[in-house]
PDB file of N, CA and C in Angstrom:
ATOM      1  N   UNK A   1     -38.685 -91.469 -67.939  1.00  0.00           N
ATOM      2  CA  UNK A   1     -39.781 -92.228 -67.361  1.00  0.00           C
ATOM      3  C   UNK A   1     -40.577 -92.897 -68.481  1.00  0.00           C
ATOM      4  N   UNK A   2     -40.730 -93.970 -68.176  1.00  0.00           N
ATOM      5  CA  UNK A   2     -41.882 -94.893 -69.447  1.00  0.00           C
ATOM      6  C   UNK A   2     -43.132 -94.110 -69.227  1.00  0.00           C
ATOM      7  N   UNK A   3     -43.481 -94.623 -70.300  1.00  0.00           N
ATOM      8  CA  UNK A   3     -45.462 -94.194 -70.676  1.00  0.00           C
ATOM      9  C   UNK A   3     -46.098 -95.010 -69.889  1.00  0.00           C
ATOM     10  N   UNK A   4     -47.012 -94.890 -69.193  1.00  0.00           N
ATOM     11  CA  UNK A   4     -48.334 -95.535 -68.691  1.00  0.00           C
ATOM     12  C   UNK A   4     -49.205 -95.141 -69.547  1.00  0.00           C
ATOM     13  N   UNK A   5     -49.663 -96.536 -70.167  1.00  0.00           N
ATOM     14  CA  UNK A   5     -51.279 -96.222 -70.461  1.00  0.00           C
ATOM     15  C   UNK A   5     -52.153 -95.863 -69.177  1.00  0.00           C
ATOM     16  N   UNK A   6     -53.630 -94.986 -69.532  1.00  0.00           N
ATOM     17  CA  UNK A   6     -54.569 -94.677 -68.731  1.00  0.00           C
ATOM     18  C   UNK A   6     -54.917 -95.935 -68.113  1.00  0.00           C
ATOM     19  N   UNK A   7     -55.176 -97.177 -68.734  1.00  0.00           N
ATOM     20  CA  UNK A   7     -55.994 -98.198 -67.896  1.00  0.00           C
ATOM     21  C   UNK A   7     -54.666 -98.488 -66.691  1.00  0.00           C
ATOM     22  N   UNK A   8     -53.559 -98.480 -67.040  1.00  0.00           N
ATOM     23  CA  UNK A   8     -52.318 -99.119 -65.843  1.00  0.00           C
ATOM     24  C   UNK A   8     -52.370 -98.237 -64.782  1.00  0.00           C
ATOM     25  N   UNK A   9     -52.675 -96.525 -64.994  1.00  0.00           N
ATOM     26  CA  UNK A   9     -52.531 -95.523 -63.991  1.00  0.00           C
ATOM     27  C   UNK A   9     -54.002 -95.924 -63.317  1.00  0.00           C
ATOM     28  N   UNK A  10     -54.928 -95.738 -63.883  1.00  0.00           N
ATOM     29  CA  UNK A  10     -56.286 -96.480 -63.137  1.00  0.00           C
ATOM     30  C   UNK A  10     -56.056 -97.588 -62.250  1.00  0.00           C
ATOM     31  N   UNK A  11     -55.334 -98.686 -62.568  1.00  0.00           N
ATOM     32  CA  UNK A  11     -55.733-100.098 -61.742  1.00  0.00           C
ATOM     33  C   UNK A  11     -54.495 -99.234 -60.735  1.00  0.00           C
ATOM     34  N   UNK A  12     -53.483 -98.680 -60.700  1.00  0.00           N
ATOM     35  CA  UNK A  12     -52.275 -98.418 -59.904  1.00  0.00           C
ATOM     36  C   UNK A  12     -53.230 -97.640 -58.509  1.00  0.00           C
ATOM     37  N   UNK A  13     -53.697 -96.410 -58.955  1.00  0.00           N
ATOM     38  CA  UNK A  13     -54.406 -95.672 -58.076  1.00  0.00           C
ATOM     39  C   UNK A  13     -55.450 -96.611 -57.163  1.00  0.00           C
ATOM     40  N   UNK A  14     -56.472 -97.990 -57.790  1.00  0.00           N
ATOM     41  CA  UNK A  14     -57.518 -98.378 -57.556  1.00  0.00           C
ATOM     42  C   UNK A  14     -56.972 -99.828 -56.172  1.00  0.00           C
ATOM     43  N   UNK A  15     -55.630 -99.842 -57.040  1.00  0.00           N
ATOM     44  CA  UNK A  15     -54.858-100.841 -56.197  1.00  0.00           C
ATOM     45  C   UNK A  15     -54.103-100.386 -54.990  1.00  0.00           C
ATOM     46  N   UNK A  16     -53.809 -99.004 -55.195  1.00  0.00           N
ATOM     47  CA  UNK A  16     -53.461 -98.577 -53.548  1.00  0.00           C
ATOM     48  C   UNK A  16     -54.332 -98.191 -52.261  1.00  0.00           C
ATOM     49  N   UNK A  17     -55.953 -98.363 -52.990  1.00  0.00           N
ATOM     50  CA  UNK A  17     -56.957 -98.013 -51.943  1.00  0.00           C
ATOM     51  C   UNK A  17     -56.945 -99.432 -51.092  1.00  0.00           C
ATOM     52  N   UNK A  18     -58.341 -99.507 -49.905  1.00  0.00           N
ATOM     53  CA  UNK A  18     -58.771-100.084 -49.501  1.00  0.00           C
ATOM     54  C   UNK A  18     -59.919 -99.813 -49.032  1.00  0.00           C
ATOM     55  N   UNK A  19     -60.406-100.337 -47.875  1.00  0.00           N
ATOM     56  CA  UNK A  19     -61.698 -99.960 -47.568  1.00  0.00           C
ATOM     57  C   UNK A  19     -61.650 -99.207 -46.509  1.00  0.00           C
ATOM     58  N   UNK A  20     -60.230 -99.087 -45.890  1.00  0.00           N
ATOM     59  CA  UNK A  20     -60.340 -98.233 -44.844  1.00  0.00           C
ATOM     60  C   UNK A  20     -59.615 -97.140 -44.662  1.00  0.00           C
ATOM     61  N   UNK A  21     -59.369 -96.494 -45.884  1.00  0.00           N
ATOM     62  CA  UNK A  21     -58.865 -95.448 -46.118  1.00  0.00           C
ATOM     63  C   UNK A  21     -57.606 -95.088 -46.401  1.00  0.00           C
ATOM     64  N   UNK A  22     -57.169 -94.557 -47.280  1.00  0.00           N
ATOM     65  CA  UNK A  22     -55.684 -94.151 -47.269  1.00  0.00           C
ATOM     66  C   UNK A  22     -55.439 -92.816 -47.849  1.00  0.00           C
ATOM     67  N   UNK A  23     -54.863 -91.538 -47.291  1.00  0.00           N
ATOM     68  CA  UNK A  23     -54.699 -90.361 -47.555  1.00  0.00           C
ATOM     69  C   UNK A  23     -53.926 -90.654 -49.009  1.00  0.00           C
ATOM     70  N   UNK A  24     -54.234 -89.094 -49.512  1.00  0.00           N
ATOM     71  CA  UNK A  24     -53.845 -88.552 -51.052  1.00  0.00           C
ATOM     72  C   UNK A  24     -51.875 -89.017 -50.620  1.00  0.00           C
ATOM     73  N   UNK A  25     -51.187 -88.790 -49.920  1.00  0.00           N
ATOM     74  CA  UNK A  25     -49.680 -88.327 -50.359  1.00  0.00           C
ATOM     75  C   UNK A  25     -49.378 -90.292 -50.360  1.00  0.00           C
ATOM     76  N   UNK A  26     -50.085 -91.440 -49.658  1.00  0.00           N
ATOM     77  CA  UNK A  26     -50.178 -92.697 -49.858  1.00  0.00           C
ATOM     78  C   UNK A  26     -50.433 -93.298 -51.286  1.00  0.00           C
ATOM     79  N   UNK A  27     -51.460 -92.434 -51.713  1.00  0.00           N
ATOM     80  CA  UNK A  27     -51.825 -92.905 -52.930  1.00  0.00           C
ATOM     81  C   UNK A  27     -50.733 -91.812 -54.386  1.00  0.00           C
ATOM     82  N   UNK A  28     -50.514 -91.093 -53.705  1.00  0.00           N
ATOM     83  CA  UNK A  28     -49.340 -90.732 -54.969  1.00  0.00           C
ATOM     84  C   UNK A  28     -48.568 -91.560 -54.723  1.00  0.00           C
ATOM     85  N   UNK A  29     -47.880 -91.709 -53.396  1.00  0.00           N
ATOM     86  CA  UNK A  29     -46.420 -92.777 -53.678  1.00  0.00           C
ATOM     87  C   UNK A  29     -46.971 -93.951 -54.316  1.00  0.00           C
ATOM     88  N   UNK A  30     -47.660 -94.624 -53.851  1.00  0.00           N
ATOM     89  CA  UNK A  30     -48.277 -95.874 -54.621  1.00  0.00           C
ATOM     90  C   UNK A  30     -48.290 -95.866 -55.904  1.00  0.00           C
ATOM     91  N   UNK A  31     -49.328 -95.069 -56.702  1.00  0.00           N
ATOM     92  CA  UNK A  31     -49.620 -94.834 -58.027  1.00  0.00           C
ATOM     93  C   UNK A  31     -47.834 -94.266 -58.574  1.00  0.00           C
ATOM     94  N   UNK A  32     -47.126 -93.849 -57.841  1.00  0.00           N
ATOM     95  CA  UNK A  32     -46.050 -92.910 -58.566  1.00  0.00           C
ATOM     96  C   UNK A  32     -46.684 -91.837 -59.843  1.00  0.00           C
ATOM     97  N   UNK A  33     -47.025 -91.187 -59.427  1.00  0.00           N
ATOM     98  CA  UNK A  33     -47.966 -90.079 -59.956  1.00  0.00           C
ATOM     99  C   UNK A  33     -47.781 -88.703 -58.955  1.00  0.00           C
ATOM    100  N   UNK A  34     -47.472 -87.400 -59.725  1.00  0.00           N
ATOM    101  CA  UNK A  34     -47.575 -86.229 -58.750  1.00  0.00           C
ATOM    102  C   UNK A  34     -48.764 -85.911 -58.666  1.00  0.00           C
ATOM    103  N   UNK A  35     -49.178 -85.045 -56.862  1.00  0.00           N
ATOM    104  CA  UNK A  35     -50.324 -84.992 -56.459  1.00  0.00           C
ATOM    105  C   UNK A  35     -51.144 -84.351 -57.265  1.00  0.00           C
ATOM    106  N   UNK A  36     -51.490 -83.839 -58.498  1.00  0.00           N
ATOM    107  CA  UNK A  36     -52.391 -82.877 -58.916  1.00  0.00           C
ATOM    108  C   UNK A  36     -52.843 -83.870 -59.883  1.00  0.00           C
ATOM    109  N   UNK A  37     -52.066 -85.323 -60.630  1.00  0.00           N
ATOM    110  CA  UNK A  37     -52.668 -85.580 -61.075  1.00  0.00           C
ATOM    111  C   UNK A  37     -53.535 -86.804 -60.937  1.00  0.00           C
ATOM    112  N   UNK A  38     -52.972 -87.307 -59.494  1.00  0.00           N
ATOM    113  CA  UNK A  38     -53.705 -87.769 -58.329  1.00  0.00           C
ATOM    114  C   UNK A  38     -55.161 -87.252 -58.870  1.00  0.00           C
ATOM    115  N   UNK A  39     -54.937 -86.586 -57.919  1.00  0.00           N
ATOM    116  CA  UNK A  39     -56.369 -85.491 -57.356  1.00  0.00           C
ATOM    117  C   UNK A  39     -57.253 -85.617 -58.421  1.00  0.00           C
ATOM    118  N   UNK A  40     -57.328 -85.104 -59.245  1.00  0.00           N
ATOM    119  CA  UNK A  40     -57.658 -85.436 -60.863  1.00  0.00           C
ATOM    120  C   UNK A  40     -58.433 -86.718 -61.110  1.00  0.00           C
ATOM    121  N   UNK A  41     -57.820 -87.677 -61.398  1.00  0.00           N
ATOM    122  CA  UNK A  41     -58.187 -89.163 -61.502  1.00  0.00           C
ATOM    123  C   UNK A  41     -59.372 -89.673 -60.108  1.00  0.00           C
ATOM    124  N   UNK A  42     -58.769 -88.926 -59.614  1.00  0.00           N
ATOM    125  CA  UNK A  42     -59.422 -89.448 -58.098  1.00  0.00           C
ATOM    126  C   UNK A  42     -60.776 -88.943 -58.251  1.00  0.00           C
ATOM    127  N   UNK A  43     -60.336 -87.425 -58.633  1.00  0.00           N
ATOM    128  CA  UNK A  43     -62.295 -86.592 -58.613  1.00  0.00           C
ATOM    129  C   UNK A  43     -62.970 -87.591 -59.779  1.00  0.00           C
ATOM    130  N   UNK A  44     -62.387 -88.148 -60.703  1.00  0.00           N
ATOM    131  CA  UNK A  44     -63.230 -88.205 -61.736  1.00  0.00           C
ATOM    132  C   UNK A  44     -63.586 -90.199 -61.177  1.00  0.00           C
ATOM    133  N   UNK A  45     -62.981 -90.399 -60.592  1.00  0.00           N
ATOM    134  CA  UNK A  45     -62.692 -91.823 -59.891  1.00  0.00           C
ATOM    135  C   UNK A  45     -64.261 -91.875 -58.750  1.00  0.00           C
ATOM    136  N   UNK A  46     -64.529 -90.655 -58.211  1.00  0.00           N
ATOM    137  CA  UNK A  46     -65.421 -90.352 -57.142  1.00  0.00           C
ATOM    138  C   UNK A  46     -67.208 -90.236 -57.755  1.00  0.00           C
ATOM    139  N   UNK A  47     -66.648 -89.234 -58.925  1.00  0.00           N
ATOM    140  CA  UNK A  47     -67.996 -89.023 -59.657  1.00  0.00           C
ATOM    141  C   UNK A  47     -68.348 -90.652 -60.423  1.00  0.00           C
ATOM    142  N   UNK A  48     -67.976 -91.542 -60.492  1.00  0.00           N
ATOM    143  CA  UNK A  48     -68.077 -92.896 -61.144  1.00  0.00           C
ATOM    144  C   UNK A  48     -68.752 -93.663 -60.198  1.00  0.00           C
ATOM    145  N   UNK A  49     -68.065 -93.148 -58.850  1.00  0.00           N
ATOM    146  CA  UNK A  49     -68.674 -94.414 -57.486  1.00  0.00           C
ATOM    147  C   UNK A  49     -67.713 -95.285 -57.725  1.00  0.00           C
ATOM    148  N   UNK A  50     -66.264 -95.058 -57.731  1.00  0.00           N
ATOM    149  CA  UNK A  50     -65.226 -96.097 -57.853  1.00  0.00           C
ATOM    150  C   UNK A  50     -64.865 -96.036 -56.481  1.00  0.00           C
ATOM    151  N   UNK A  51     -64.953 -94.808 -55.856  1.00  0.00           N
ATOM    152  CA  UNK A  51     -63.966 -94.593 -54.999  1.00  0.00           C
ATOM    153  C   UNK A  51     -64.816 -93.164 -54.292  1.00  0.00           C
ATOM    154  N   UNK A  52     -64.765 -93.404 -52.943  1.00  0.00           N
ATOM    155  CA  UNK A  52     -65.639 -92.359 -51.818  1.00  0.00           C
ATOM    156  C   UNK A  52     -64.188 -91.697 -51.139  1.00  0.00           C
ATOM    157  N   UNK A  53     -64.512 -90.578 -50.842  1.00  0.00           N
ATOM    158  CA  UNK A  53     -63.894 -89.354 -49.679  1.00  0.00           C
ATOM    159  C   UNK A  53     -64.406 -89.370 -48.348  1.00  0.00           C
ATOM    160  N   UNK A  54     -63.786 -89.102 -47.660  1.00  0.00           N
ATOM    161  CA  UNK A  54     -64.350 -88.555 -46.393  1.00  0.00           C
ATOM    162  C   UNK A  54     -63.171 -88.566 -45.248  1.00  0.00           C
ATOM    163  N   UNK A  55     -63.913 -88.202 -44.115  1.00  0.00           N
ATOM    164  CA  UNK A  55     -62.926 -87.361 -43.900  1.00  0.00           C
ATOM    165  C   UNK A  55     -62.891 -88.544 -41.773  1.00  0.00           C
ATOM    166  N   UNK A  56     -61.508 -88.465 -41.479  1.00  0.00           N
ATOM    167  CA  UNK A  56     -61.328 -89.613 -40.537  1.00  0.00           C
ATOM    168  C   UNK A  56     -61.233 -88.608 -39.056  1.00  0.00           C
ATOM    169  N   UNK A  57     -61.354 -88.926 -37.803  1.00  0.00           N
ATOM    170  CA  UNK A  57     -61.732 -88.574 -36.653  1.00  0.00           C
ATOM    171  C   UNK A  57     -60.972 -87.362 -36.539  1.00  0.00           C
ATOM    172  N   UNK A  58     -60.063 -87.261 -36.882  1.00  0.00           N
ATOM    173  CA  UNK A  58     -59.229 -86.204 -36.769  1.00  0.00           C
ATOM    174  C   UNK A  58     -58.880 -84.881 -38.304  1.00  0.00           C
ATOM    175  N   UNK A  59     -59.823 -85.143 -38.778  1.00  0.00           N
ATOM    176  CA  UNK A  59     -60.554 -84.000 -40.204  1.00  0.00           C
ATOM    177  C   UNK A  59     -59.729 -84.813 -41.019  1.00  0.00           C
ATOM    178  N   UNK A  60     -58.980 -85.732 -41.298  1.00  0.00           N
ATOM    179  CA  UNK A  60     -58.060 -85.918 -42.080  1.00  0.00           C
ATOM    180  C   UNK A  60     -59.065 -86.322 -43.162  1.00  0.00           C
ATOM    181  N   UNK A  61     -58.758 -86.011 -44.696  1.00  0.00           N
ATOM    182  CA  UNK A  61     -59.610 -86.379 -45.999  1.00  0.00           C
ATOM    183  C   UNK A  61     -58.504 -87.737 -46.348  1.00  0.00           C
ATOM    184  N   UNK A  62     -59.269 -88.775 -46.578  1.00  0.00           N
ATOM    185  CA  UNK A  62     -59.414 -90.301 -46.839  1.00  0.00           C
ATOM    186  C   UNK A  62     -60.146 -90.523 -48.161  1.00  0.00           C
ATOM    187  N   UNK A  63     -59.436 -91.508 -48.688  1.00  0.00           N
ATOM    188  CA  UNK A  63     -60.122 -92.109 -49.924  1.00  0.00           C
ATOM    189  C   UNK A  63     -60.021 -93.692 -49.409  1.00  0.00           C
ATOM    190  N   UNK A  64     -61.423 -93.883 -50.163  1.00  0.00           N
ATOM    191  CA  UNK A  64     -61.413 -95.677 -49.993  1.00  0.00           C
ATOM    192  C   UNK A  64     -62.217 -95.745 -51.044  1.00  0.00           C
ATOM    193  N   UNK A  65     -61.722 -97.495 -51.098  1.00  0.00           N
ATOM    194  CA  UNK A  65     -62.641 -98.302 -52.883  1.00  0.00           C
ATOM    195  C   UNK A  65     -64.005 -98.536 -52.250  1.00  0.00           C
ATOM    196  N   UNK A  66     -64.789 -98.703 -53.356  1.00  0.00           N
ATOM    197  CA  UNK A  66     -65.668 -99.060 -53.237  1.00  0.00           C
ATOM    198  C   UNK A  66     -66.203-100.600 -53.297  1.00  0.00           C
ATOM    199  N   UNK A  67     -67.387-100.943 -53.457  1.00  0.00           N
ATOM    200  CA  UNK A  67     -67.672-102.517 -54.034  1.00  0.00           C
ATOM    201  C   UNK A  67     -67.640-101.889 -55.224  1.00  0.00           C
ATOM    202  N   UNK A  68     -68.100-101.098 -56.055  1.00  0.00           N
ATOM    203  CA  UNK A  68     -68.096-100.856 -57.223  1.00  0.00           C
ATOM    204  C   UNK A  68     -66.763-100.210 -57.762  1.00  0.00           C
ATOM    205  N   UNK A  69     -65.717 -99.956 -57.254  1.00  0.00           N
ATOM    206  CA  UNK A  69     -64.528-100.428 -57.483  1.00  0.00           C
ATOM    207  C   UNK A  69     -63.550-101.113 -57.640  1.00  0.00           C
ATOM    208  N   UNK A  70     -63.879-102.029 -56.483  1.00  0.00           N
ATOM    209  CA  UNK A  70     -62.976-103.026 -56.278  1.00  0.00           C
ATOM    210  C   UNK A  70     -63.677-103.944 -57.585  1.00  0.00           C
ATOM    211  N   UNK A  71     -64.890-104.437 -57.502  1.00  0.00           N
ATOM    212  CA  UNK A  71     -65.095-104.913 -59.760  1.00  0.00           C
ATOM    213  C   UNK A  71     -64.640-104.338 -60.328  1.00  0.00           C
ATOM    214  N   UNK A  72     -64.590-103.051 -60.555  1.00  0.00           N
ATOM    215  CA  UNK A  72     -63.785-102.614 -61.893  1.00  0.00           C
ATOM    216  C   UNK A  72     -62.209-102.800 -61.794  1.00  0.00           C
ATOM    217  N   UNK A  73     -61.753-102.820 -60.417  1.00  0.00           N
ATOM    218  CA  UNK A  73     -60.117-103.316 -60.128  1.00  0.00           C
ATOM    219  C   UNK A  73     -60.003-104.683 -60.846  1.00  0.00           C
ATOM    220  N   UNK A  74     -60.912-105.243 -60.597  1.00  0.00           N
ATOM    221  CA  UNK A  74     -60.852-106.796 -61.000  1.00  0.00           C
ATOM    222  C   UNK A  74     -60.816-107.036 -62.188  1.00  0.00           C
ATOM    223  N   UNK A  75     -61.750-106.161 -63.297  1.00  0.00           N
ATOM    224  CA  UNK A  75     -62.052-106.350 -64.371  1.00  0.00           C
ATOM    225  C   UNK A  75     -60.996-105.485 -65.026  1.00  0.00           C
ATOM    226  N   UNK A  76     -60.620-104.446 -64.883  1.00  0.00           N
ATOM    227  CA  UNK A  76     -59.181-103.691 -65.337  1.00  0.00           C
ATOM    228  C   UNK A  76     -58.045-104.554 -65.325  1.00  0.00           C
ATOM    229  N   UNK A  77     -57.611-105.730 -64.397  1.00  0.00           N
ATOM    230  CA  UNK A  77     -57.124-106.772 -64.304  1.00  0.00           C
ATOM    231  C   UNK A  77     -56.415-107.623 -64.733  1.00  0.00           C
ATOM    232  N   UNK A  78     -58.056-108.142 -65.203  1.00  0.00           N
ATOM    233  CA  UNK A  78     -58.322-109.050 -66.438  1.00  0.00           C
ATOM    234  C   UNK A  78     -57.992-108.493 -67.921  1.00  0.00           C
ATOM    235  N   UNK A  79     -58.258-107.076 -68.226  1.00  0.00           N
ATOM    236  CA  UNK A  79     -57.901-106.459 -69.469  1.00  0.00           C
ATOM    237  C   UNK A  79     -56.645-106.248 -69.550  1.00  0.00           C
ATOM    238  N   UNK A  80     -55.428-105.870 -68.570  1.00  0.00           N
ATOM    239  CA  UNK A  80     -54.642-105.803 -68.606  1.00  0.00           C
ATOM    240  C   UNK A  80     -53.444-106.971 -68.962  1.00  0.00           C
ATOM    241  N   UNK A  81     -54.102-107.909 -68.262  1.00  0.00           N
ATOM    242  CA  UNK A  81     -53.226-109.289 -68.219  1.00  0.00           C
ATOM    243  C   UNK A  81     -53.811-109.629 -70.219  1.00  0.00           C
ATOM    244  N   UNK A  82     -55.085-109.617 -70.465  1.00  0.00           N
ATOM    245  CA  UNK A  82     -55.306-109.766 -71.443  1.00  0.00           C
ATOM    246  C   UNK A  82     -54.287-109.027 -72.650  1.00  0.00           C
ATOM    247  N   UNK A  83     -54.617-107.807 -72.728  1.00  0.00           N
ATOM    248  CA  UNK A  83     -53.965-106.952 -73.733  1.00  0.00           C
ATOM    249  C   UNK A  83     -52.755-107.529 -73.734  1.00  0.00           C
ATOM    250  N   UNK A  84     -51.945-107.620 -72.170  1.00  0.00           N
ATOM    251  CA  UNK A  84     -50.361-107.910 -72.535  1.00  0.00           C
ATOM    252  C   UNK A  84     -50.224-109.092 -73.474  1.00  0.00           C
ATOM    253  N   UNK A  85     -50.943-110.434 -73.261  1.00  0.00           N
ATOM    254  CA  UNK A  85     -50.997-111.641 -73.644  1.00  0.00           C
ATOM    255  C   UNK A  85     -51.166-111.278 -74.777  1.00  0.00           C
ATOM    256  N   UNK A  86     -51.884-110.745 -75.547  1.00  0.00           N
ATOM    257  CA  UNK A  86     -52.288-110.575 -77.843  1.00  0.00           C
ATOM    258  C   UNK A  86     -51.100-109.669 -77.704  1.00  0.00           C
ATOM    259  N   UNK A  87     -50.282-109.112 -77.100  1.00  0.00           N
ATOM    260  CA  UNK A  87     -48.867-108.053 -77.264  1.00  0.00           C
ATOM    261  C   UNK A  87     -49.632-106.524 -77.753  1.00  0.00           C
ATOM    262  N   UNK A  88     -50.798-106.126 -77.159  1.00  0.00           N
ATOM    263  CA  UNK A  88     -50.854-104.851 -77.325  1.00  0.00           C
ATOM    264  C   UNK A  88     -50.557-103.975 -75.953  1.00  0.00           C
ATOM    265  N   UNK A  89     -50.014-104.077 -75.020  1.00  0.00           N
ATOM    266  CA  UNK A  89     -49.625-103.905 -73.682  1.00  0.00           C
ATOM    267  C   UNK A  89     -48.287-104.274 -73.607  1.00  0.00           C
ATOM    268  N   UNK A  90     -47.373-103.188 -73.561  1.00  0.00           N
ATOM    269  CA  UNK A  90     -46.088-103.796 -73.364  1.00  0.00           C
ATOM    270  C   UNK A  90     -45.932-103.017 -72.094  1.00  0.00           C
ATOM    271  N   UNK A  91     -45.965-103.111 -70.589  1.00  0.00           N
ATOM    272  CA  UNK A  91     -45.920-102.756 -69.403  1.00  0.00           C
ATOM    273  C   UNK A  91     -44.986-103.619 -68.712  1.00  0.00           C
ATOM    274  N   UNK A  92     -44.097-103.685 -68.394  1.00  0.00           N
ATOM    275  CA  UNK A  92     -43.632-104.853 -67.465  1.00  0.00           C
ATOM    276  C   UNK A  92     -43.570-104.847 -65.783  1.00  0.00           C
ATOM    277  N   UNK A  93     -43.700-102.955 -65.186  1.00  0.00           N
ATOM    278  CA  UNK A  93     -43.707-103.358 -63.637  1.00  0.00           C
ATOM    279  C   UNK A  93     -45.356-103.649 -63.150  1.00  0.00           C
ATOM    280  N   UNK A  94     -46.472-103.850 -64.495  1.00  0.00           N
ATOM    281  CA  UNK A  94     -47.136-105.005 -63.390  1.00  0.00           C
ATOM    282  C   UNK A  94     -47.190-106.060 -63.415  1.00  0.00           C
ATOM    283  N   UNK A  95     -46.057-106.811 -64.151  1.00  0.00           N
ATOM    284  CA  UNK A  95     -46.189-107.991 -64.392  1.00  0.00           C
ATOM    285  C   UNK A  95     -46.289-108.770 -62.610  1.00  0.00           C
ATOM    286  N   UNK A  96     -45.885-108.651 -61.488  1.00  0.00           N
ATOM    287  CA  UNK A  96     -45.410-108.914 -60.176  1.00  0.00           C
ATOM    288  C   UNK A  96     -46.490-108.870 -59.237  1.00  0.00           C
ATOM    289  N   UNK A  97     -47.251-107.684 -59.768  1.00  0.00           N
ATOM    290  CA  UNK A  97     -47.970-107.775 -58.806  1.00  0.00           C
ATOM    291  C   UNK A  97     -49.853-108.086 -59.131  1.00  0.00           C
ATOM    292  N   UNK A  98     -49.446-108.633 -60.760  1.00  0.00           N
ATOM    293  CA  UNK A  98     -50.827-108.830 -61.461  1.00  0.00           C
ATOM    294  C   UNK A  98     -51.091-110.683 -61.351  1.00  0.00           C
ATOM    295  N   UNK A  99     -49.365-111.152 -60.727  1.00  0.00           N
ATOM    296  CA  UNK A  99     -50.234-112.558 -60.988  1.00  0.00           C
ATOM    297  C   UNK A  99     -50.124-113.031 -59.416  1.00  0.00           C
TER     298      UNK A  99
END
């Protein structure tokens, strides 16, 4: 398996939310990340105000972005597309879905 830098696993996780929720085993397949270290990113994702919990009609626990996520999605983005461009980012599966 290639290396992910931290900022690529960030925008991956930030890019599988929305505003209307999507359970933890959604956002591992998305991110391709196992659940613990999900969970992880996510708590520390929550304490930031990137990203809220709660829980949907039927107890189910939900994550969704925030407004103050979805900017930092944007601006993680921009750094990413940046870094690759000066060649300190050599990532290529977001090249597809970053432009």
């Amino acid at each position: 398996m290639k290396y992910r830098p931290d900022i690529v696993i960030i925008y991956d996780i930030l890019s599988a939310l929305d505003r209307e929720g999507k359970p933890i085993s959604y956002i591992v397949t998305k991110s391709n990340m196992p659940n613990p270290r999900v969970r992880e990113r996510i708590k520390i994702m929550i304490e930031n105000g990137l990203v809220e919990e709660f829980e949907d009609k039927n107890g189910r626990k939900l994550y969704r972005i925030t407004d103050k996520g979805v900017k930092a999605r944007s601006r993680i983005k921009e750094m990413i597309l940046f870094l690759r461009e000066i060649g300190l980012l050599r990532y290529d599966k977001i090249d597809e879905e970053l432009r």
